[in-house]
PDB file of N, CA and C in Angstrom:
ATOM      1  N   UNK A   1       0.848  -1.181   0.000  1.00  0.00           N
ATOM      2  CA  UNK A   1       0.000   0.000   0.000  1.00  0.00           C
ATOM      3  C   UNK A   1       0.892   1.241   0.000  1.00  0.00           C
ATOM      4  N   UNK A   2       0.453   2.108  -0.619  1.00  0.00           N
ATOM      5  CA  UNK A   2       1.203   3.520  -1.008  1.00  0.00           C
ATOM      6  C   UNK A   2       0.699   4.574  -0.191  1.00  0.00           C
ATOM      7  N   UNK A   3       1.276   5.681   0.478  1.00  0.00           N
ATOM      8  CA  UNK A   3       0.465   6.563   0.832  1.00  0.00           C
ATOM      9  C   UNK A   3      -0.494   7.667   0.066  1.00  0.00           C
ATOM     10  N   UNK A   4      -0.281   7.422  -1.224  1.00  0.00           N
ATOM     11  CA  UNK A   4      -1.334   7.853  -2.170  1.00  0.00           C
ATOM     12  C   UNK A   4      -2.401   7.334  -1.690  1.00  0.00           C
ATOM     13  N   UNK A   5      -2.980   5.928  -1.582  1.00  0.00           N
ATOM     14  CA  UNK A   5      -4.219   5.158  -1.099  1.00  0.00           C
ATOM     15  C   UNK A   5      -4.751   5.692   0.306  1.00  0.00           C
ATOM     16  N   UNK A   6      -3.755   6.246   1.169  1.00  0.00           N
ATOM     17  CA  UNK A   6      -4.358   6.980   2.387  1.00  0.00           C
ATOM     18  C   UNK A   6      -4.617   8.202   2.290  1.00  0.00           C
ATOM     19  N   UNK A   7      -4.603   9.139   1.176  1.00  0.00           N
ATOM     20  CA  UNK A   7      -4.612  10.747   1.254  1.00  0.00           C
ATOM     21  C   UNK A   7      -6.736  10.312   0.794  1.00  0.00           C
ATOM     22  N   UNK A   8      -6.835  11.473   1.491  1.00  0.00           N
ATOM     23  CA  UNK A   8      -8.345  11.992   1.351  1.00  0.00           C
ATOM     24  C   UNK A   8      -9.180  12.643   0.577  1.00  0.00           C
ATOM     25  N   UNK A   9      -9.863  12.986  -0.127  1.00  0.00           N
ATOM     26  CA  UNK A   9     -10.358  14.437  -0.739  1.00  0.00           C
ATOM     27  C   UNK A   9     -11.585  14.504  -0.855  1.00  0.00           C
ATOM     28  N   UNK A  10     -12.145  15.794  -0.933  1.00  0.00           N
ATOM     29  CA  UNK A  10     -14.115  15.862  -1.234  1.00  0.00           C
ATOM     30  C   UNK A  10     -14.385  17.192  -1.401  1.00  0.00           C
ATOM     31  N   UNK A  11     -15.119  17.554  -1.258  1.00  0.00           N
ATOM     32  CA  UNK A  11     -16.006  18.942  -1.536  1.00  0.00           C
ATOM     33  C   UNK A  11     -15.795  19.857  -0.358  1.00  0.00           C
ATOM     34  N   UNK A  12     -14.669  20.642   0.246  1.00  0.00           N
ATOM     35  CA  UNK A  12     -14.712  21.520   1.347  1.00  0.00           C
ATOM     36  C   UNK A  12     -16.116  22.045   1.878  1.00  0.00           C
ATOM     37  N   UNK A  13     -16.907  22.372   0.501  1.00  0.00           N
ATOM     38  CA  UNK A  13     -18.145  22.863   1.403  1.00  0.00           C
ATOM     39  C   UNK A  13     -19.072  21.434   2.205  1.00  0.00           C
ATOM     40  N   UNK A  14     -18.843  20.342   2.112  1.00  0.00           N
ATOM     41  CA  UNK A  14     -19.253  19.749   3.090  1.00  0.00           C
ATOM     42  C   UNK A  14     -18.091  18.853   3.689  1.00  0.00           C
ATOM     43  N   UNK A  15     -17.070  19.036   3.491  1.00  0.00           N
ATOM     44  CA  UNK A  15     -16.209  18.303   4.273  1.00  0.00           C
ATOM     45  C   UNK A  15     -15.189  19.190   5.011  1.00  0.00           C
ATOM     46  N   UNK A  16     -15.311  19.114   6.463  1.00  0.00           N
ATOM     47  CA  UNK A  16     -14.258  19.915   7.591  1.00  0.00           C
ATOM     48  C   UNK A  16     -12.908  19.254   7.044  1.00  0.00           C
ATOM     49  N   UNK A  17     -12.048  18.475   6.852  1.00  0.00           N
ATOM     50  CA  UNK A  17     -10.821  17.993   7.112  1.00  0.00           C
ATOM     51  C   UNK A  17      -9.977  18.708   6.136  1.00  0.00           C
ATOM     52  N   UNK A  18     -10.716  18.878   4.481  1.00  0.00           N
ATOM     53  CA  UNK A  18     -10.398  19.273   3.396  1.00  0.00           C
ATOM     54  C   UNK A  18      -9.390  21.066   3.392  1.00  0.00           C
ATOM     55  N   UNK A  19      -8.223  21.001   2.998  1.00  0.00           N
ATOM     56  CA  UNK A  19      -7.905  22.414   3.030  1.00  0.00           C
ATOM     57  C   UNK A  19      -7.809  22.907   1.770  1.00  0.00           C
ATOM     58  N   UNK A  20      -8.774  24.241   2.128  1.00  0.00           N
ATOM     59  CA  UNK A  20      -9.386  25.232   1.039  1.00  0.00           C
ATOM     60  C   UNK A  20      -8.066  25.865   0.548  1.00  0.00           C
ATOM     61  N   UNK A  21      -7.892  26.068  -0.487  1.00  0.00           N
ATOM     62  CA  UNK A  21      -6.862  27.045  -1.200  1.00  0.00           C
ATOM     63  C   UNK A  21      -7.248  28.527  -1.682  1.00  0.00           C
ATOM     64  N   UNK A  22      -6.947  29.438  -1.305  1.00  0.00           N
ATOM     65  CA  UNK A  22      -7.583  30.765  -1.696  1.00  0.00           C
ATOM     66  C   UNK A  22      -6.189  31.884  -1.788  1.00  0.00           C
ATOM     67  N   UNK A  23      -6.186  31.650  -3.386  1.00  0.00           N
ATOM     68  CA  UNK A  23      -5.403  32.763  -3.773  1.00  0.00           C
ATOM     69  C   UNK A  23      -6.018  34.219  -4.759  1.00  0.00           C
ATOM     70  N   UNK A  24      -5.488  35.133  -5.261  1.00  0.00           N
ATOM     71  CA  UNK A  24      -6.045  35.453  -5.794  1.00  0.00           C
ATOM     72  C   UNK A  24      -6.587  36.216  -7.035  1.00  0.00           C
ATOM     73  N   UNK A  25      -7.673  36.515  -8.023  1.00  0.00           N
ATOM     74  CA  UNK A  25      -8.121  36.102  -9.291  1.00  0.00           C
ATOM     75  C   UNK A  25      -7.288  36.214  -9.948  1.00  0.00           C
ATOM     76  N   UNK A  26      -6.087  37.213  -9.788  1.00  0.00           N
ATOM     77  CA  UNK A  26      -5.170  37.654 -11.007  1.00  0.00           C
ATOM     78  C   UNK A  26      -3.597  37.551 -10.196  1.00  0.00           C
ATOM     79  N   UNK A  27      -2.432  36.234 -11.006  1.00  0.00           N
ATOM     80  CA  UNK A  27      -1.485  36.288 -10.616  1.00  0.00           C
ATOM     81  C   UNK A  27      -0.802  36.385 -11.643  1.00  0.00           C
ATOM     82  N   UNK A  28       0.547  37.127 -11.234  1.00  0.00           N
ATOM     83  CA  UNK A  28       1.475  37.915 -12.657  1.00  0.00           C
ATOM     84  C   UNK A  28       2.366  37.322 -12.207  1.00  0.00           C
ATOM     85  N   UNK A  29       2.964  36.913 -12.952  1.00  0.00           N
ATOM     86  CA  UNK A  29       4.451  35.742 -13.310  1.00  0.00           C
ATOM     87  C   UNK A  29       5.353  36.386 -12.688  1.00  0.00           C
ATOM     88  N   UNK A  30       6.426  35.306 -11.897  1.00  0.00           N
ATOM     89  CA  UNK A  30       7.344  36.196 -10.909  1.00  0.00           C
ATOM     90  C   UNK A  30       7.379  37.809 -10.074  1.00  0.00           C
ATOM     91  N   UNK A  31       6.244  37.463  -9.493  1.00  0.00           N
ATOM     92  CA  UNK A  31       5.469  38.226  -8.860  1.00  0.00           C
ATOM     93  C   UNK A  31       4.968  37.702  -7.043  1.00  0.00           C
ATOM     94  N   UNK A  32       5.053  38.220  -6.269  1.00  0.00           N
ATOM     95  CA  UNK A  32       4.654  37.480  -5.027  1.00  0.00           C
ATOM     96  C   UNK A  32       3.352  37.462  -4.555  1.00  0.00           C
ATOM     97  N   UNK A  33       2.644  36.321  -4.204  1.00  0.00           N
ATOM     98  CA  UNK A  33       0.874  36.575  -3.813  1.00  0.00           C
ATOM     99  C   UNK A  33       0.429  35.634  -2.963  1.00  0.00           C
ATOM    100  N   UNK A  34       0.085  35.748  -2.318  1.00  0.00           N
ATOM    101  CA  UNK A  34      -0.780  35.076  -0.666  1.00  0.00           C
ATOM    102  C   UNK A  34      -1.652  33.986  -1.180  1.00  0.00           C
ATOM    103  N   UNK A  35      -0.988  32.872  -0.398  1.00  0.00           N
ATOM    104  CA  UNK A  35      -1.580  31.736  -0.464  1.00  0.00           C
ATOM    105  C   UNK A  35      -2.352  31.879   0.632  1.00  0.00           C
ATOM    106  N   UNK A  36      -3.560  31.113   0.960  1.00  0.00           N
ATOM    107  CA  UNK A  36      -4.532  31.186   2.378  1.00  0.00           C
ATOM    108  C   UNK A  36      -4.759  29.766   1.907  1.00  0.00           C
ATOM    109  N   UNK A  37      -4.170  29.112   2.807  1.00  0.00           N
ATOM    110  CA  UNK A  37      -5.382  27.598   3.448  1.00  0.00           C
ATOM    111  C   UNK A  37      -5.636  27.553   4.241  1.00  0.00           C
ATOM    112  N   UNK A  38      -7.141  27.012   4.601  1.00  0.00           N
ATOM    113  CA  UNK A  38      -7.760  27.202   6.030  1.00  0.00           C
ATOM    114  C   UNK A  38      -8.601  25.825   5.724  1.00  0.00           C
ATOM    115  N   UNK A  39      -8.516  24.645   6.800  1.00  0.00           N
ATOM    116  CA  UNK A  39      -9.558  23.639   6.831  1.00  0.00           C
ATOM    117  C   UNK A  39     -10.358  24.338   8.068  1.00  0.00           C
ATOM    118  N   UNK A  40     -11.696  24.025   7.394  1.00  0.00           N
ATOM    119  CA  UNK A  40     -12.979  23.998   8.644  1.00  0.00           C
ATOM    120  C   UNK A  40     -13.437  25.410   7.829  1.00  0.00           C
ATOM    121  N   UNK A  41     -13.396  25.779   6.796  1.00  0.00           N
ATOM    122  CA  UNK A  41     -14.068  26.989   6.065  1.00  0.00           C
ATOM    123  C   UNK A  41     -15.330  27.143   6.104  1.00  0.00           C
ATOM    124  N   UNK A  42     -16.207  25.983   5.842  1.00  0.00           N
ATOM    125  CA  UNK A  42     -17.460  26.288   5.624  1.00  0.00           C
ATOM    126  C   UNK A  42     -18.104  25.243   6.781  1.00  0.00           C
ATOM    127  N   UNK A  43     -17.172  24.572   7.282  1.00  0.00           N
ATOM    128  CA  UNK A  43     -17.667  23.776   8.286  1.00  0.00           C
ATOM    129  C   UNK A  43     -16.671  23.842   9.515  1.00  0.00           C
ATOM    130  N   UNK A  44     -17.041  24.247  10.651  1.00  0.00           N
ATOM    131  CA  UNK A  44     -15.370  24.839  11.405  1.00  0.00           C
ATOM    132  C   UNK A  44     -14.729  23.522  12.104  1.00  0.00           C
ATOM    133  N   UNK A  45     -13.740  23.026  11.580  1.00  0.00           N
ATOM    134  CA  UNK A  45     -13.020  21.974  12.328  1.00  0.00           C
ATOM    135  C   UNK A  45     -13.018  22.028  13.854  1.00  0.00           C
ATOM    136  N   UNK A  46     -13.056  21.151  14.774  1.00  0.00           N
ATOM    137  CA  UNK A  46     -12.729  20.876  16.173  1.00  0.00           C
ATOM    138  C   UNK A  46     -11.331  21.101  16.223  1.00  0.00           C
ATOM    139  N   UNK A  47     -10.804  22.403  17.299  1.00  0.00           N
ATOM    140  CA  UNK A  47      -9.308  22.659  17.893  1.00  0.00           C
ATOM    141  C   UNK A  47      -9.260  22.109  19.272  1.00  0.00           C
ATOM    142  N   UNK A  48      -9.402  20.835  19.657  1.00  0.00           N
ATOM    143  CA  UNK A  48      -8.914  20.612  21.079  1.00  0.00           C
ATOM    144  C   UNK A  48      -7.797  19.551  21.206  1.00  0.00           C
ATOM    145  N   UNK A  49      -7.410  19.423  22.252  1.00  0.00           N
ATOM    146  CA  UNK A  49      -6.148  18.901  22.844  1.00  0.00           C
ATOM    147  C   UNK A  49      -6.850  17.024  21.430  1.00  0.00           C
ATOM    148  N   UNK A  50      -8.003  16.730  21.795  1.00  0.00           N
ATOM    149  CA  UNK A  50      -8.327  15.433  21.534  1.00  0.00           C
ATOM    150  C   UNK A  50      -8.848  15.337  19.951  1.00  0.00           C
ATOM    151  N   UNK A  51      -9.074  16.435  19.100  1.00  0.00           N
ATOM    152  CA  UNK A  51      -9.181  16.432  17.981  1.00  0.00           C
ATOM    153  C   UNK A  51      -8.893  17.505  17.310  1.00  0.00           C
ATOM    154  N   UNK A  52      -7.766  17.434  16.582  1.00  0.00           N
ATOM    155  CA  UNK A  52      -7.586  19.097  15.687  1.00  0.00           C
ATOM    156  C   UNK A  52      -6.285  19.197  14.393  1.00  0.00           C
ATOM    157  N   UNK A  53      -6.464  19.999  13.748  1.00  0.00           N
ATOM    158  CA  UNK A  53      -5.012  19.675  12.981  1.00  0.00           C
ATOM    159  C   UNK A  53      -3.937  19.552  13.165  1.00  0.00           C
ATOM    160  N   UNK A  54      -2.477  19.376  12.336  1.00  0.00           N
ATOM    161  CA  UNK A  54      -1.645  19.039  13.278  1.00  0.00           C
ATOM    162  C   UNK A  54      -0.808  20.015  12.641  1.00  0.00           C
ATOM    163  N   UNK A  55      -1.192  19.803  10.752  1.00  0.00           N
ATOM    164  CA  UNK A  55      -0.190  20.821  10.099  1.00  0.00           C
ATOM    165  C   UNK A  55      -1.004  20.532   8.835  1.00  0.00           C
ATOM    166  N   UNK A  56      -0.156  21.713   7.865  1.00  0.00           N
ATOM    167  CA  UNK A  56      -0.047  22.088   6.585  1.00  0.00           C
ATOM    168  C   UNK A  56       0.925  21.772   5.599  1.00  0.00           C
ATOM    169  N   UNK A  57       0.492  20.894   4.258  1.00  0.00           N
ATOM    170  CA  UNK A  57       1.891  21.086   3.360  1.00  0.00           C
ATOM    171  C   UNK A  57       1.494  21.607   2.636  1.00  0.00           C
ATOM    172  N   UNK A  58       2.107  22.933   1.026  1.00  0.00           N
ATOM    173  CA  UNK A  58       1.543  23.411   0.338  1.00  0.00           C
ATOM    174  C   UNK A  58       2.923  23.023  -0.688  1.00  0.00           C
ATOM    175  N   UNK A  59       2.283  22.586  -2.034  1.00  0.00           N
ATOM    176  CA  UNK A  59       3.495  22.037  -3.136  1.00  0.00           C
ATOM    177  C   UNK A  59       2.646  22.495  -4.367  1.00  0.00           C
ATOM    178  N   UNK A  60       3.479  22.682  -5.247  1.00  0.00           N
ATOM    179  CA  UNK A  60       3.331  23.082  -6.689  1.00  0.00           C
ATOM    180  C   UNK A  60       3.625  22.363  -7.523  1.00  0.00           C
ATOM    181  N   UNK A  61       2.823  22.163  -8.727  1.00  0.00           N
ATOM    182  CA  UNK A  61       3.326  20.647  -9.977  1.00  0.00           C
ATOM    183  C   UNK A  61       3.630  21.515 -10.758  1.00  0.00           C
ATOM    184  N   UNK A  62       4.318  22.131 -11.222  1.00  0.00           N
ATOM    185  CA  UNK A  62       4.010  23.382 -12.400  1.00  0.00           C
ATOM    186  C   UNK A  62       4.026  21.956 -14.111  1.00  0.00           C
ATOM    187  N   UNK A  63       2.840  22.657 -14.739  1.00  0.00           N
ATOM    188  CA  UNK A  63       2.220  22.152 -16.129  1.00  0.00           C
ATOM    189  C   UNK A  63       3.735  21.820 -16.656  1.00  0.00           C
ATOM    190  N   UNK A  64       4.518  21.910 -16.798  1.00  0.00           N
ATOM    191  CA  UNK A  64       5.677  21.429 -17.734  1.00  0.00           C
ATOM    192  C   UNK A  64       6.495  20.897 -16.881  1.00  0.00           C
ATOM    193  N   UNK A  65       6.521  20.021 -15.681  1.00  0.00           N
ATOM    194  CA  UNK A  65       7.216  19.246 -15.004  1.00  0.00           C
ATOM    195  C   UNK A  65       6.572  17.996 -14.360  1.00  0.00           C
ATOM    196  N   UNK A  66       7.400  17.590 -13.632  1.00  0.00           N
ATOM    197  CA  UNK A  66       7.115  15.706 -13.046  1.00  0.00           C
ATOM    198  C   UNK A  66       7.290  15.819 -11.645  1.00  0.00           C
ATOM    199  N   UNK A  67       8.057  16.684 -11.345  1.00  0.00           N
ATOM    200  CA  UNK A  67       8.218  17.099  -9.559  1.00  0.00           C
ATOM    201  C   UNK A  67       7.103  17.421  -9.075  1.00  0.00           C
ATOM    202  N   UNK A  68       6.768  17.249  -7.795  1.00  0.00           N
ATOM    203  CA  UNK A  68       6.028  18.260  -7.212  1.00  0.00           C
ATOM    204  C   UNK A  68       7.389  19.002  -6.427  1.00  0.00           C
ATOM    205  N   UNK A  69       7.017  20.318  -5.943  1.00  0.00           N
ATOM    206  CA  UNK A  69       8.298  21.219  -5.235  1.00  0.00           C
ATOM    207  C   UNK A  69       7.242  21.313  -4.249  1.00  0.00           C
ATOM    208  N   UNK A  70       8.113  21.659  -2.985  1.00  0.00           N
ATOM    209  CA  UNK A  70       7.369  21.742  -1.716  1.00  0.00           C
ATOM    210  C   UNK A  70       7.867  22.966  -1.659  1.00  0.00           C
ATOM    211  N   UNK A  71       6.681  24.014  -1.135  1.00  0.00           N
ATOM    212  CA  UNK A  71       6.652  25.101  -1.359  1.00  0.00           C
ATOM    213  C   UNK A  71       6.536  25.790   0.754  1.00  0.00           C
ATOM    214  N   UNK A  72       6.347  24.732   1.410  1.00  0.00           N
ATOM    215  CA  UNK A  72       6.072  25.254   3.325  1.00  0.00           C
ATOM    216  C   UNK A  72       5.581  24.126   3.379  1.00  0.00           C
ATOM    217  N   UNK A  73       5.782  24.372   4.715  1.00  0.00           N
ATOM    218  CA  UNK A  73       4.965  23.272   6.031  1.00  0.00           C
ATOM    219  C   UNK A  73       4.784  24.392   7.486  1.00  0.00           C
ATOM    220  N   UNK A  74       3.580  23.903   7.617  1.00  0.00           N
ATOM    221  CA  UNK A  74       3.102  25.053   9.033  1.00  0.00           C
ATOM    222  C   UNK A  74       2.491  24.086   9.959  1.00  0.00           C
ATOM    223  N   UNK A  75       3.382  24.171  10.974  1.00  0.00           N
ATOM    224  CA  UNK A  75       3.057  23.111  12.269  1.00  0.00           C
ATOM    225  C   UNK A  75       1.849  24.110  12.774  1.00  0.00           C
ATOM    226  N   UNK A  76       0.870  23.203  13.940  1.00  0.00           N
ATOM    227  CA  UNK A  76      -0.133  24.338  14.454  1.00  0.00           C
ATOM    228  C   UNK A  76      -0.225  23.532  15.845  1.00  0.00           C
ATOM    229  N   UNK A  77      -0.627  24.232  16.369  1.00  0.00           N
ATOM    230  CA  UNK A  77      -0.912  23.720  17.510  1.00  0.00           C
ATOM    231  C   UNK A  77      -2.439  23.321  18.280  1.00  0.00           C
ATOM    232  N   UNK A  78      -3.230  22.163  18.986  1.00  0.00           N
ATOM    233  CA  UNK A  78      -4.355  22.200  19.657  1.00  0.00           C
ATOM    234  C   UNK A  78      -4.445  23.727  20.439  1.00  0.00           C
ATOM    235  N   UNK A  79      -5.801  23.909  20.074  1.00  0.00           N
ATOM    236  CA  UNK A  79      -6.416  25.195  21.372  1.00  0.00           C
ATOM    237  C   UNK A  79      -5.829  26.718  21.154  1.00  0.00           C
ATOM    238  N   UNK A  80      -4.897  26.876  20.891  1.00  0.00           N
ATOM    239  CA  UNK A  80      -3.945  28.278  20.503  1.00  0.00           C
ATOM    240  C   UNK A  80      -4.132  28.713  19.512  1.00  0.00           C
ATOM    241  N   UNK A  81      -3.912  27.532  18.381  1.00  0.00           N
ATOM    242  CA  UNK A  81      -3.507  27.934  17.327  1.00  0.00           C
ATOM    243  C   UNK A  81      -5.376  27.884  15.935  1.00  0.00           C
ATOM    244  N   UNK A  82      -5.377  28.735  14.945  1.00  0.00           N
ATOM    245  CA  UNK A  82      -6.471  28.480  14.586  1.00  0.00           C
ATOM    246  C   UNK A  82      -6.012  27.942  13.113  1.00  0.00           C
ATOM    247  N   UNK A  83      -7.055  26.684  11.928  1.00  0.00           N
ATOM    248  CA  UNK A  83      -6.563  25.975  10.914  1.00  0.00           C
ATOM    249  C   UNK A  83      -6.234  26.599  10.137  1.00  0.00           C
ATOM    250  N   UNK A  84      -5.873  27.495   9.521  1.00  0.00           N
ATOM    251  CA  UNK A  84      -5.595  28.804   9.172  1.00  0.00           C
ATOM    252  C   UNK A  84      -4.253  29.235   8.854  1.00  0.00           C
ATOM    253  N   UNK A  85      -3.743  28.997   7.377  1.00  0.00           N
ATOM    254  CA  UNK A  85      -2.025  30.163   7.327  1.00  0.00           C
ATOM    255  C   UNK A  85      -2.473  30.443   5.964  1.00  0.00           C
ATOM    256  N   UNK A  86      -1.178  31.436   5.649  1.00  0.00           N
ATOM    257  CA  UNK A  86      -1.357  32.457   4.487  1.00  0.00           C
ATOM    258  C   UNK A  86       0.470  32.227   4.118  1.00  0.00           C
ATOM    259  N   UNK A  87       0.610  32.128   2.753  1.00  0.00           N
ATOM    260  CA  UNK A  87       2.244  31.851   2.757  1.00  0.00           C
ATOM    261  C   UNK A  87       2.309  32.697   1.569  1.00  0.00           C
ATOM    262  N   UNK A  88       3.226  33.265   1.459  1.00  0.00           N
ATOM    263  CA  UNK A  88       3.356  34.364   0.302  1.00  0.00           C
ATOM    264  C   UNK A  88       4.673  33.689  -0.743  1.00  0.00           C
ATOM    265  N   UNK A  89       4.503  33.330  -1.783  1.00  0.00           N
ATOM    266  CA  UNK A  89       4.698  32.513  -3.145  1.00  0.00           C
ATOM    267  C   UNK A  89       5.079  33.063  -4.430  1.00  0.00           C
ATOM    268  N   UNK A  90       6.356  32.944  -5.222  1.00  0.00           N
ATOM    269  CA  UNK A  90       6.169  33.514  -6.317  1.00  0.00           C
ATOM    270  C   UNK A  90       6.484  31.975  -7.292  1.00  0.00           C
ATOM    271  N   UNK A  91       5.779  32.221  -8.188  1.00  0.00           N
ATOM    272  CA  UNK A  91       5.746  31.205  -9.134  1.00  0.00           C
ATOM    273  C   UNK A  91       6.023  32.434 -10.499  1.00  0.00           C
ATOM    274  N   UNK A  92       6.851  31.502 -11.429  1.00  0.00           N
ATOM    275  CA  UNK A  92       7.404  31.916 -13.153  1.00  0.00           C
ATOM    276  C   UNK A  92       6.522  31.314 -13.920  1.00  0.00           C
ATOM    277  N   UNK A  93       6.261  30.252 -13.539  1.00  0.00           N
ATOM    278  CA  UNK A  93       5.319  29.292 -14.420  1.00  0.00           C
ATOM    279  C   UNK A  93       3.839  28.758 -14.019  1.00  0.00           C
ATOM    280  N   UNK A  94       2.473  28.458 -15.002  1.00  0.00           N
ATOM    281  CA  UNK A  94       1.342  27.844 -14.494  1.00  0.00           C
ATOM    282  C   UNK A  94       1.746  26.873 -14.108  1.00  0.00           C
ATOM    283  N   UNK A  95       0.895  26.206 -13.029  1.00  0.00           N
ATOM    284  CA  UNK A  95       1.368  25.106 -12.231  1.00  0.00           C
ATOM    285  C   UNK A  95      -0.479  24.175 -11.838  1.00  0.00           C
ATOM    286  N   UNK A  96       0.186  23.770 -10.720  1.00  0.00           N
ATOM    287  CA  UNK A  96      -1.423  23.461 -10.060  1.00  0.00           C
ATOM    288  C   UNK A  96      -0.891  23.667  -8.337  1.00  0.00           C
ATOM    289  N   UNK A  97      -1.660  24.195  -7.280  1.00  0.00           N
ATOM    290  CA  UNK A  97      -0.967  24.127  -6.081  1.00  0.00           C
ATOM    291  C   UNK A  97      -1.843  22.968  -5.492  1.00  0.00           C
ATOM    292  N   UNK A  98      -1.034  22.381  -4.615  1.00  0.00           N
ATOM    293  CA  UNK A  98      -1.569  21.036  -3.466  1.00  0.00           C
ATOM    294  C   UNK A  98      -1.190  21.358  -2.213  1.00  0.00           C
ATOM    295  N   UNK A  99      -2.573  21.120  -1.553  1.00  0.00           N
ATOM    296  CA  UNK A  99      -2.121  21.641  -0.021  1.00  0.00           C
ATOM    297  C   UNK A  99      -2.426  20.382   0.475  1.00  0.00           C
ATOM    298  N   UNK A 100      -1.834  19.632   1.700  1.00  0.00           N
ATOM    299  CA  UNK A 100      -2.656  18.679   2.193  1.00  0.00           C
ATOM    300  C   UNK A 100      -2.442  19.004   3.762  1.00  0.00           C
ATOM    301  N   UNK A 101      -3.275  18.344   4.589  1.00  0.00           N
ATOM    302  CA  UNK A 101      -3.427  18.757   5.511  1.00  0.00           C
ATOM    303  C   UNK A 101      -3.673  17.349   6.673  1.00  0.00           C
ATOM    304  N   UNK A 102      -3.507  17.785   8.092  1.00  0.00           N
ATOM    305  CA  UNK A 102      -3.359  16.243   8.743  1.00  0.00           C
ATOM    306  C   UNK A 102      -4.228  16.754  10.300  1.00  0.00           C
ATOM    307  N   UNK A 103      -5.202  15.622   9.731  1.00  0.00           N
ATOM    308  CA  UNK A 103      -6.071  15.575  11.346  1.00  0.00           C
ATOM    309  C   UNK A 103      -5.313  14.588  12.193  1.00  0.00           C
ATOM    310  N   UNK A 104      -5.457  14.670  13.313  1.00  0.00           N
ATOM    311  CA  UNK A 104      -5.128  13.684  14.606  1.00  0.00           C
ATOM    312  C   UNK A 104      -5.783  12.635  14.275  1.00  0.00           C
ATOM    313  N   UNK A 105      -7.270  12.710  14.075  1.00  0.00           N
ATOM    314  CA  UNK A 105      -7.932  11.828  13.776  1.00  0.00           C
ATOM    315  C   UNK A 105      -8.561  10.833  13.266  1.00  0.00           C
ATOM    316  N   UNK A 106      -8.468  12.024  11.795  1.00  0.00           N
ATOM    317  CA  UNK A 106      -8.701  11.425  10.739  1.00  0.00           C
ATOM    318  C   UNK A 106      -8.104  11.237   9.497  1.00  0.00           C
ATOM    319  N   UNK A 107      -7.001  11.357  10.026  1.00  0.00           N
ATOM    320  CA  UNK A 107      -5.695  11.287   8.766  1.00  0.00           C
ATOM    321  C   UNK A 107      -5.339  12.756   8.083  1.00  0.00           C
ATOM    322  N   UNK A 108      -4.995  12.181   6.307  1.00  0.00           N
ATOM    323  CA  UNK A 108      -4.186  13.026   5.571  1.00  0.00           C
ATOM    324  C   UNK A 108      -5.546  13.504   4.297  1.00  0.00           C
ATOM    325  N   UNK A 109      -5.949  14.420   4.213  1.00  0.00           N
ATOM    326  CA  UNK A 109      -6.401  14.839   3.178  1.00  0.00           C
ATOM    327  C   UNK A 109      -5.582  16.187   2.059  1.00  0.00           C
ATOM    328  N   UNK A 110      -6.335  16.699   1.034  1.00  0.00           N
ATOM    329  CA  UNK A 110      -5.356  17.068  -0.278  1.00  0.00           C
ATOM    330  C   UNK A 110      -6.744  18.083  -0.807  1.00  0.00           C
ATOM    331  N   UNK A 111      -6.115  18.773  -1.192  1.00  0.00           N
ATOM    332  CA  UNK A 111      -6.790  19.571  -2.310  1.00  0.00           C
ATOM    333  C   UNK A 111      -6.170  20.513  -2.952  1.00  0.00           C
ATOM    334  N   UNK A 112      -6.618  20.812  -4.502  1.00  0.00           N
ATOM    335  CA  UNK A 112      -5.906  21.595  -5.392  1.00  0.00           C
ATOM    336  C   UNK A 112      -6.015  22.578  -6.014  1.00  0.00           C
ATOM    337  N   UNK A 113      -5.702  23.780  -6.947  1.00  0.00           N
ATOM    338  CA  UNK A 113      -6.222  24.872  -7.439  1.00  0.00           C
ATOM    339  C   UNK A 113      -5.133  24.798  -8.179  1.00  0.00           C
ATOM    340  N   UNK A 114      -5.694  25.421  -9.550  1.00  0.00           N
ATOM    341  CA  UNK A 114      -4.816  25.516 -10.371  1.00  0.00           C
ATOM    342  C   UNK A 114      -4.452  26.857 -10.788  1.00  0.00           C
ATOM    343  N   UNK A 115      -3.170  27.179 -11.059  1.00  0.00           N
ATOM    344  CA  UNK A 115      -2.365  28.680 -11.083  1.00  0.00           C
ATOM    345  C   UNK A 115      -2.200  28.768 -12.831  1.00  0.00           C
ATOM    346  N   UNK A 116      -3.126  29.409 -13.483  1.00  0.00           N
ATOM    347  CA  UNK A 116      -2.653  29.982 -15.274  1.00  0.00           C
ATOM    348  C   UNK A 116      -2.348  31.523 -15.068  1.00  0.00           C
ATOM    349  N   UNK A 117      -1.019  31.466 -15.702  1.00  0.00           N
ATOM    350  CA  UNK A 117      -0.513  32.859 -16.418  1.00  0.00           C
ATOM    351  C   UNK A 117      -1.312  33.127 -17.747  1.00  0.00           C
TER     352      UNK A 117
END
């Protein structure tokens, strides 16, 4: 078994675990612009000691490559901390971004948006 077979995904507006990608409408090539992922957007995730996120990865496939590049990782903390970061990014090329994200509970889920120049 691969950890591809354990990653998650669905519709953020009804699934809490899922992290939303929100950048925005207009990005100019080698240029810097705010990434926002936040799980629990439309449904607010549980932050306690016994259920809550743990962290963030955010990676880029850009359309003319085979890599993904890891672009951050944001540890968070139960109770303090809210599901919530913003990472500021410059990309040269369209790509697609992947954020995935990790419950205590319920594992590893993924979601994507795609970046055209």
């Amino acid at each position: 078994m691969g950890i591809g077979e354990l990653i998650k995904s669905a519709d953020w507006k009804n699934e809490k675990h899922v992290p939303v990608i929100d950048i925005p409408e207009s990005v100019i090539p080698g240029t810097a612009f705010d990434v926002t992922i936040t799980v629990g957007k439309e449904i607010p995730h549980p932050n306690t000691i016994e259920h809550h996120i743990k962290w963030f990865d955010l990676y880029v496939k850009y359309d003319d490559g085979q890599l993904l590049v890891h672009l951050g990782h944001i540890e968070l903390t139960p109770v303090t901390t809210q599901s919530r970061a913003v990472l500021s990014i410059k990309l040269e090329k369209s790509g697609t971004l992947i954020a995935t994200s990790y419950c205590n509970i319920h594992g590893l889920w993924e979601s994507s948006k795609k970046v055209d120049f």
